[in-house]
C-alpha atoms as a PDB file:
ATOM      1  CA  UNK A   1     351.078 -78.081  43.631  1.00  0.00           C
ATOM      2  CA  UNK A   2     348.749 -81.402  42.853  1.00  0.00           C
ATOM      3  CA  UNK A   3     345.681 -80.593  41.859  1.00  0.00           C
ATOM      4  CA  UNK A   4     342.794 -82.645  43.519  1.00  0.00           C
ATOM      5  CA  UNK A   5     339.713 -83.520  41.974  1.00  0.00           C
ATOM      6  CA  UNK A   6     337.352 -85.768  44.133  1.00  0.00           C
ATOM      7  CA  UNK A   7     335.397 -88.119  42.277  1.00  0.00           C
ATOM      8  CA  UNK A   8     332.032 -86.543  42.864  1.00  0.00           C
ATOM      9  CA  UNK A   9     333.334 -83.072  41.160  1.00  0.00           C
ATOM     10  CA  UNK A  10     334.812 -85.082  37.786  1.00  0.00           C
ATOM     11  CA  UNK A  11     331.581 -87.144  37.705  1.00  0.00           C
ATOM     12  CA  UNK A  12     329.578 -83.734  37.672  1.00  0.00           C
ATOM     13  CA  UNK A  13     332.197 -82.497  35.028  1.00  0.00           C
ATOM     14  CA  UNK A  14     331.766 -85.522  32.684  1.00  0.00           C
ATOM     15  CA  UNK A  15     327.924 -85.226  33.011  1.00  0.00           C
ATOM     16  CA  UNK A  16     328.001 -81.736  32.064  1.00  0.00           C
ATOM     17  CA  UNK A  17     330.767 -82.337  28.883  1.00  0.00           C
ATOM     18  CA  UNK A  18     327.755 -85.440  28.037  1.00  0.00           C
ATOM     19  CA  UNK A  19     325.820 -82.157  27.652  1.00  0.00           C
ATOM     20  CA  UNK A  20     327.638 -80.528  24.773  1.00  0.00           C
ATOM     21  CA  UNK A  21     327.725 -81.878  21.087  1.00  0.00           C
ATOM     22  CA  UNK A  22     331.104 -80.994  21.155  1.00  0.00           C
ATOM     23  CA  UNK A  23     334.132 -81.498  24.568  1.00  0.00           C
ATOM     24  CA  UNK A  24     335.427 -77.967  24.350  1.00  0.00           C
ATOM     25  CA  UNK A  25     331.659 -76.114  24.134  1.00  0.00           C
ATOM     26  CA  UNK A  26     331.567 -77.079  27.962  1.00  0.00           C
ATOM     27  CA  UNK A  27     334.759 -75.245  28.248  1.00  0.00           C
ATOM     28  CA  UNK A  28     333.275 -72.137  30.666  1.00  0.00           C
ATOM     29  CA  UNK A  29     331.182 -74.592  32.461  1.00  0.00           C
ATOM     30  CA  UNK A  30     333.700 -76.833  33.483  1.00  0.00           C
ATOM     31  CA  UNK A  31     336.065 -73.692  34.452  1.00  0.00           C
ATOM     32  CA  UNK A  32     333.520 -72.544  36.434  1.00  0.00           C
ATOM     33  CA  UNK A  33     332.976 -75.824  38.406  1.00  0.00           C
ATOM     34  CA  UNK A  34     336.791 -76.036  39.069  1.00  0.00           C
ATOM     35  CA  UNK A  35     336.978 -72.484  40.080  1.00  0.00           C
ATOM     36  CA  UNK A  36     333.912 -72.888  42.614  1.00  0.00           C
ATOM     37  CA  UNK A  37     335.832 -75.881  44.293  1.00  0.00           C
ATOM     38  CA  UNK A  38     339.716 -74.756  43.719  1.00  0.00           C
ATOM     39  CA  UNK A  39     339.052 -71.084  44.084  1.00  0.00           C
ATOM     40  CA  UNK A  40     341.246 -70.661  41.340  1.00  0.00           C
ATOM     41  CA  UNK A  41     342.187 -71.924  38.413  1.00  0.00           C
ATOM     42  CA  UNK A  42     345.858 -73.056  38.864  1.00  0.00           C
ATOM     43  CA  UNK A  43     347.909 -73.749  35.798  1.00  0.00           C
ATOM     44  CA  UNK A  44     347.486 -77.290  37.175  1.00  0.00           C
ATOM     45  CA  UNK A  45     343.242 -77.143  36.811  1.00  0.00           C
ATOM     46  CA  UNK A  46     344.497 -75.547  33.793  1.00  0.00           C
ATOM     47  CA  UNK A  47     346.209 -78.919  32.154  1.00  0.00           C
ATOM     48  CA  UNK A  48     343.264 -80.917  33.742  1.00  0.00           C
ATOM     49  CA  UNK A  49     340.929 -79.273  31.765  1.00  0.00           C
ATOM     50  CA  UNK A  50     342.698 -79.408  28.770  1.00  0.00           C
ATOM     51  CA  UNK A  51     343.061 -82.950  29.041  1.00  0.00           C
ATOM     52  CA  UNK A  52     339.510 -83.575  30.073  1.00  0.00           C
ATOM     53  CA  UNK A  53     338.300 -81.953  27.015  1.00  0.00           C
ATOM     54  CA  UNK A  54     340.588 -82.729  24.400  1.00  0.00           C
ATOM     55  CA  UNK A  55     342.155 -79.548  24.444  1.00  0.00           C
ATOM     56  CA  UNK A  56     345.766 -77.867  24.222  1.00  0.00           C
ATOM     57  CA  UNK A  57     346.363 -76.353  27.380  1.00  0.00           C
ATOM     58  CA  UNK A  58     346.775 -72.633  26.073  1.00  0.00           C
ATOM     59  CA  UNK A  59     343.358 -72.939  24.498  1.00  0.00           C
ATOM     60  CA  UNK A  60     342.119 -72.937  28.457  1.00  0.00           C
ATOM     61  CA  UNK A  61     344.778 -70.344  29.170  1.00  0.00           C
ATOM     62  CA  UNK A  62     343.308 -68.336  26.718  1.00  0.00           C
ATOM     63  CA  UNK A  63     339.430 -68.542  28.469  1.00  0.00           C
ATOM     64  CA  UNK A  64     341.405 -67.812  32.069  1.00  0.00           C
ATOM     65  CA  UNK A  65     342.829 -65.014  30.880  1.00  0.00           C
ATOM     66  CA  UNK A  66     340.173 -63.488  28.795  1.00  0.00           C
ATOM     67  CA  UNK A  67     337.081 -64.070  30.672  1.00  0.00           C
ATOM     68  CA  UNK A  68     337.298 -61.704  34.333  1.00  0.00           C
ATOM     69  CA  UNK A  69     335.283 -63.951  36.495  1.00  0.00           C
ATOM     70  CA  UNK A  70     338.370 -66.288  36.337  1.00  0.00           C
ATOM     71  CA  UNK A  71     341.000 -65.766  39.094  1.00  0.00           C
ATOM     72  CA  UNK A  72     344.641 -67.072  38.516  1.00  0.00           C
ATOM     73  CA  UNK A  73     345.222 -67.109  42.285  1.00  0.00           C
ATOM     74  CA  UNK A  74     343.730 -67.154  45.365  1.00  0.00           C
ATOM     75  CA  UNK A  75     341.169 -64.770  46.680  1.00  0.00           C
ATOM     76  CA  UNK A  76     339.879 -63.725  50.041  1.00  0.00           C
ATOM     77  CA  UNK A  77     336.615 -64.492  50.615  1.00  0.00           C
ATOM     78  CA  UNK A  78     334.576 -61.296  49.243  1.00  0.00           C
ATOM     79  CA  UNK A  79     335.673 -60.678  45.571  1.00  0.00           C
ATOM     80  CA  UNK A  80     335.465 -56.860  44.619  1.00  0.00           C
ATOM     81  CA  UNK A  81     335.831 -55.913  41.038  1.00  0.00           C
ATOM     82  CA  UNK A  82     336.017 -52.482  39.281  1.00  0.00           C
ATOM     83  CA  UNK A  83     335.047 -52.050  35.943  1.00  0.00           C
ATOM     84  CA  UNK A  84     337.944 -49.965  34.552  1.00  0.00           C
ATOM     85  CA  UNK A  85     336.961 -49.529  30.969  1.00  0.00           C
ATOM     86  CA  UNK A  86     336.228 -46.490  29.099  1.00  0.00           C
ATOM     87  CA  UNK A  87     332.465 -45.592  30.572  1.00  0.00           C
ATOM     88  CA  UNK A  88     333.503 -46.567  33.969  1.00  0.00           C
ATOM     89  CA  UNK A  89     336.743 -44.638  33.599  1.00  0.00           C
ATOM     90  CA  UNK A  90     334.984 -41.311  33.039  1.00  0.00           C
ATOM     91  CA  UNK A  91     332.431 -41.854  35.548  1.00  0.00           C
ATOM     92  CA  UNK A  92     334.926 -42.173  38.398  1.00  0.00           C
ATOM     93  CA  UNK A  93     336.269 -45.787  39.024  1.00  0.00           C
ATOM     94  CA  UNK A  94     340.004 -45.185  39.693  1.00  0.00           C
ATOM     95  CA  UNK A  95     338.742 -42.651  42.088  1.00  0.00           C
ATOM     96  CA  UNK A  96     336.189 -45.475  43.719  1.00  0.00           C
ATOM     97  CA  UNK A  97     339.019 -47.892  43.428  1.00  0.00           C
ATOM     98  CA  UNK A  98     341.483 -45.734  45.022  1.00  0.00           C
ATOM     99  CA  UNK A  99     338.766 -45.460  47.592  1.00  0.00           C
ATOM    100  CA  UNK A 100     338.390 -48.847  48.058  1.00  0.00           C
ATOM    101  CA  UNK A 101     342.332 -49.574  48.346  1.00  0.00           C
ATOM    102  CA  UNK A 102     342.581 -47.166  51.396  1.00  0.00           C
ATOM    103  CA  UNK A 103     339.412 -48.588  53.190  1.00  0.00           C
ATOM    104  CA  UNK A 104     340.423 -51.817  52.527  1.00  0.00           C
ATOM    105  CA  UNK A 105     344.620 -51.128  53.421  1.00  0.00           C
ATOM    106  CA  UNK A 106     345.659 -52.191  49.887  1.00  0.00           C
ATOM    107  CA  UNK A 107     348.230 -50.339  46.974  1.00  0.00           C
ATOM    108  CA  UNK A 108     346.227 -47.927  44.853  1.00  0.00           C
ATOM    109  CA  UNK A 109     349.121 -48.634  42.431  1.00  0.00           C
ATOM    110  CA  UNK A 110     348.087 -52.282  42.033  1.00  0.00           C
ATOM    111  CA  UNK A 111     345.478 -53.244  39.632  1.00  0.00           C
ATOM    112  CA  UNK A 112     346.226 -57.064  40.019  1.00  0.00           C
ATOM    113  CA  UNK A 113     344.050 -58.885  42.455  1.00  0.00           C
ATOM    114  CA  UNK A 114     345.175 -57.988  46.123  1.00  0.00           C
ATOM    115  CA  UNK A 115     344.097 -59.350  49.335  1.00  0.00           C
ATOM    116  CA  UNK A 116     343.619 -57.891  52.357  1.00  0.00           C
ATOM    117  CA  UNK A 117     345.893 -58.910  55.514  1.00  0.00           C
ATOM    118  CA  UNK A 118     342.485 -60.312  57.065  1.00  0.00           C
ATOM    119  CA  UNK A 119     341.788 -62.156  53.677  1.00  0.00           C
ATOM    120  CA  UNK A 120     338.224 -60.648  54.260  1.00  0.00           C
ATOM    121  CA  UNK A 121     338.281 -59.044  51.190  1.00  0.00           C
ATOM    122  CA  UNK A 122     340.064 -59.168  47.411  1.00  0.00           C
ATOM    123  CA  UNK A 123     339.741 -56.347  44.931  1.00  0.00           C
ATOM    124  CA  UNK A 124     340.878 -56.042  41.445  1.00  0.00           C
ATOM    125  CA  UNK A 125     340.455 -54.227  38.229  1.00  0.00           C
ATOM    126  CA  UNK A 126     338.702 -56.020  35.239  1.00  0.00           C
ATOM    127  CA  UNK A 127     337.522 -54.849  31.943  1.00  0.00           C
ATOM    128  CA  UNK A 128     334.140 -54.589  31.133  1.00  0.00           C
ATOM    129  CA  UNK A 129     331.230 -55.912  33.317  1.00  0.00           C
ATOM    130  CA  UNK A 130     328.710 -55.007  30.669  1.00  0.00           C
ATOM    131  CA  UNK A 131     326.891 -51.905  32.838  1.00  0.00           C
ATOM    132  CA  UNK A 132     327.976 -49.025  30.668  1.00  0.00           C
ATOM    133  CA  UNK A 133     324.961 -47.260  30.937  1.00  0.00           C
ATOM    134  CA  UNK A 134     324.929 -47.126  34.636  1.00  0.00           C
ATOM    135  CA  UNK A 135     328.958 -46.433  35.235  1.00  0.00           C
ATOM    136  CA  UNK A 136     330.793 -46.810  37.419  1.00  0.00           C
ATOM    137  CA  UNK A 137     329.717 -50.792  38.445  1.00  0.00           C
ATOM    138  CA  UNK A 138     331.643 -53.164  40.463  1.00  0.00           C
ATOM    139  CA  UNK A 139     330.866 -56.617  41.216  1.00  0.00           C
ATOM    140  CA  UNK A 140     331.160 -57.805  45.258  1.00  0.00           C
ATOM    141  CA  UNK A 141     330.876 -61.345  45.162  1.00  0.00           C
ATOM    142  CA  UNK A 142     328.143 -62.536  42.395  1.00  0.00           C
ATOM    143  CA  UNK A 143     326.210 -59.073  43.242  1.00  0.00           C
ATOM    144  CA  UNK A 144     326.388 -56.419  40.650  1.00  0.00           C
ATOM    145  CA  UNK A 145     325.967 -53.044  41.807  1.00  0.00           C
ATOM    146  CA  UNK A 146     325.679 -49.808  39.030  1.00  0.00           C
ATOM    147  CA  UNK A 147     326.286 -46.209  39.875  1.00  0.00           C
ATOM    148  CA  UNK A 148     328.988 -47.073  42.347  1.00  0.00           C
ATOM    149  CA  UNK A 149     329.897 -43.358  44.210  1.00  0.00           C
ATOM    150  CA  UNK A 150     332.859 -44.218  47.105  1.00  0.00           C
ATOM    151  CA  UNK A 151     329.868 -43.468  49.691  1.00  0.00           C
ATOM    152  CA  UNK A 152     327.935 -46.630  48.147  1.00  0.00           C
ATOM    153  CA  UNK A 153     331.023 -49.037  48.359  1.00  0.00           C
ATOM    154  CA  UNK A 154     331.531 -48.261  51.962  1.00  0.00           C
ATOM    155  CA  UNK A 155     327.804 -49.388  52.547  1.00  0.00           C
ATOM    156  CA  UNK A 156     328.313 -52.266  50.242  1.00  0.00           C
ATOM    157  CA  UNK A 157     331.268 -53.119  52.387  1.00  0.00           C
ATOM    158  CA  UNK A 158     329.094 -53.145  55.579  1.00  0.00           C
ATOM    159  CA  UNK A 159     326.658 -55.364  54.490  1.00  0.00           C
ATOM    160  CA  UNK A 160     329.905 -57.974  53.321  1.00  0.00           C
ATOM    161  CA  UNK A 161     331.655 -58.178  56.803  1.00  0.00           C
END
């Protein structure tokens, strides 16, 4: 797979690397610009990036696979996540992801990113999404949503079709 940057997305990268006093402080930035137009980052995006900022390519791999907001593949077109760290854990989210898997037809077993058939819908388990307090969260899309009982998700669901 090619990867294929038009000219109006690497002009917006380069203005936003301009922005930084030094290339690889706009790493995140221009992740998320690649992501928003790839819907992934591919290990090709991957090597682009690296290039573009003066970087070896495993320091990118590094942010990819660190950082939970960056997908290695592609995704359907509502992203789900579960918070499956500690807090969450105890307040119920393999229960509200095992929920989620049989709404949604998908392997309880699977805590990768799955799709559904439709490619409506993606869900995954990440770590931390920084709502402790208010466990168990999940993300739909960019919306954050705290206290997450299997009752909620099904009307978060509704309002995603």
């Amino acid at each position: 797979m090619s990867l294929n940057i038009p000219k109006k997305l690497e002009t917006a990268v380069n203005r936003t690397i301009r922005n930084y006093p030094q290339k690889r402080s706009a790493s995140l930035m221009v992740l998320h610009a690649i992501q928003e137009h790839e819907g992934y980052i591919s290990p090709e995006a991957v090597e682009w990036v690296a290039r573009k900022l003066e970087l070896e390519p495993i320091n990118v791999h590094e942010l990819v696979t660190f950082y939970p907001m960056f997908r290695q593949q592609a995704a359907g077109r509502r992203v789900i996540k579960i918070c499956r760290t500690l807090s969450c854990a105890l307040a119920g989210a393999d229960g509200l992801r095992r929920h989620l898997c049989g709404k949604l037809g998908l392997d309880e077993r699977d805590h990768r990113l799955q799709i559904t058939e439709d490619g409506r819908f993606s869900l995954e388990s990440v770590e931390c999404l920084a709502g402790c307090g208010v466990a168990p969260v999940m993300m739909c899309g960019d919306d954050f949503h705290e206290g997450v009982t299997p009752e909620k998700a099904d009307e978060i669901l509704k309002e995603k079709e």
